[in-house]
Protein backbone atom coordinates (compact mmCIF):
# COMPACT_ATOMS: atom_id res chain seq x y z
CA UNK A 1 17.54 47.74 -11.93
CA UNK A 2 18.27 47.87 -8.01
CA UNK A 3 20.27 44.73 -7.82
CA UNK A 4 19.88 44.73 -3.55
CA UNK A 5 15.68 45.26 -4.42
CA UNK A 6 15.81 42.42 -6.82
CA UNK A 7 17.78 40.30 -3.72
CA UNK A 8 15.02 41.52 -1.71
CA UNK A 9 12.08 40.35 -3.20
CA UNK A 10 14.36 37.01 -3.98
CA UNK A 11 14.52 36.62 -0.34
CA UNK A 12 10.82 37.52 0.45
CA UNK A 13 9.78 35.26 -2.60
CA UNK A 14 11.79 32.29 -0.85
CA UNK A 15 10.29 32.81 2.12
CA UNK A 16 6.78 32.99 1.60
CA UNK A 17 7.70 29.68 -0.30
CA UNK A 18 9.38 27.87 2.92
CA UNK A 19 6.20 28.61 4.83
CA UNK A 20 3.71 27.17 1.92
CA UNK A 21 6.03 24.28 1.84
CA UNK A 22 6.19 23.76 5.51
CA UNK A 23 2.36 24.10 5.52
CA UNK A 24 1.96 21.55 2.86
CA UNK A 25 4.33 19.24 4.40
CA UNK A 26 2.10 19.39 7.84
CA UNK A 27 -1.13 18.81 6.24
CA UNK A 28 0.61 15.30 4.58
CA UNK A 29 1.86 14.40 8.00
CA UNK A 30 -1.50 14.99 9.61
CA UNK A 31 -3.56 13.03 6.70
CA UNK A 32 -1.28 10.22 7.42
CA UNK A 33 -1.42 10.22 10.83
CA UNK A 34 -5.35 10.06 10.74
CA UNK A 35 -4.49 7.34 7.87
CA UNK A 36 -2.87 5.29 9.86
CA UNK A 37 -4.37 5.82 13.30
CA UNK A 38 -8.07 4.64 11.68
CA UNK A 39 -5.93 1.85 10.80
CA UNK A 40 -4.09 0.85 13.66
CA UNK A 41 -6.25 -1.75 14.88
CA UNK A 42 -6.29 -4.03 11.61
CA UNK A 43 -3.98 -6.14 10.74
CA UNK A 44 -2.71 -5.70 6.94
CA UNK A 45 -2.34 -8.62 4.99
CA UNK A 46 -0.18 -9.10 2.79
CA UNK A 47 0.65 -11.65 -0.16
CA UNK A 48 -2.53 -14.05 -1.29
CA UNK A 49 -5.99 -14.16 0.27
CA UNK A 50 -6.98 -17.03 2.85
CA UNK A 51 -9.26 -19.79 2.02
CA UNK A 52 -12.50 -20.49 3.74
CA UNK A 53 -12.97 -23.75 5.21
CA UNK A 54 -15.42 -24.70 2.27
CA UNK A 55 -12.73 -23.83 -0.24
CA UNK A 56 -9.81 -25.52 1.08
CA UNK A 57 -12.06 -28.79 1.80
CA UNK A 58 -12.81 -28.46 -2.06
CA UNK A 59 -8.79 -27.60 -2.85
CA UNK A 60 -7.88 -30.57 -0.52
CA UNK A 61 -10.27 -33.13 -2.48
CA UNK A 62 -9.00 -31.63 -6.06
CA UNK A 63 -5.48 -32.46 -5.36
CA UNK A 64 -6.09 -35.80 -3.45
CA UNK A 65 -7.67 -36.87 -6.58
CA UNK A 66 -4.59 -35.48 -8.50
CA UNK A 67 -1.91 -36.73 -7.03
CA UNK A 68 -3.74 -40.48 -6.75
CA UNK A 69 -3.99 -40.50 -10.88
CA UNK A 70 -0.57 -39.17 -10.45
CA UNK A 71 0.57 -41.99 -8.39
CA UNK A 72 -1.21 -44.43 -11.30
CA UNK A 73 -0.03 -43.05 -14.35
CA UNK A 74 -3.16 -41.38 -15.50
CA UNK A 75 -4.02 -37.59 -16.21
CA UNK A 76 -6.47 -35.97 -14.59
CA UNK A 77 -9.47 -33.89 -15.90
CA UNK A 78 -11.09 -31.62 -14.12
């Protein structure tokens, strides 16, 4: 066996593997770059949802009632 042959195609083997890497690489920068260009205009949110108006008004009235019975001495049912 040619050891400077076998260095060769080591080389040539590398190579051709640098360039599908690189190629790969620029094809996950572009996808995120059209990821996060679609997204740039909204606003992520993060951590729990909001509450509608209707919602909270029905949260509000829940734990006004709660913490009155609290305030008496009696459990509440809900």
């Amino acid at each position: 066996m040619d050891l400077f042959k076998a260095i060769r195609d080591l080389y040539a083997e590398k190579k051709r593997l640098e360039e599908a890497i690189a190629s790969l690489e620029q094809l996950l920068e572009a996808k995120a770059a059209t990821e996060t260009s679609h997204l740039a205009g909204v606003k992520q949110r993060r951590g729990r949802k909001s509450m509608g108006p209707e919602e909270r008004r029905r949260v509000s009235e829940r734990m006004k009632k709660y913490w009155a019975a609290r305030r008496s001495g009696q459990t509440v049912r809900s």
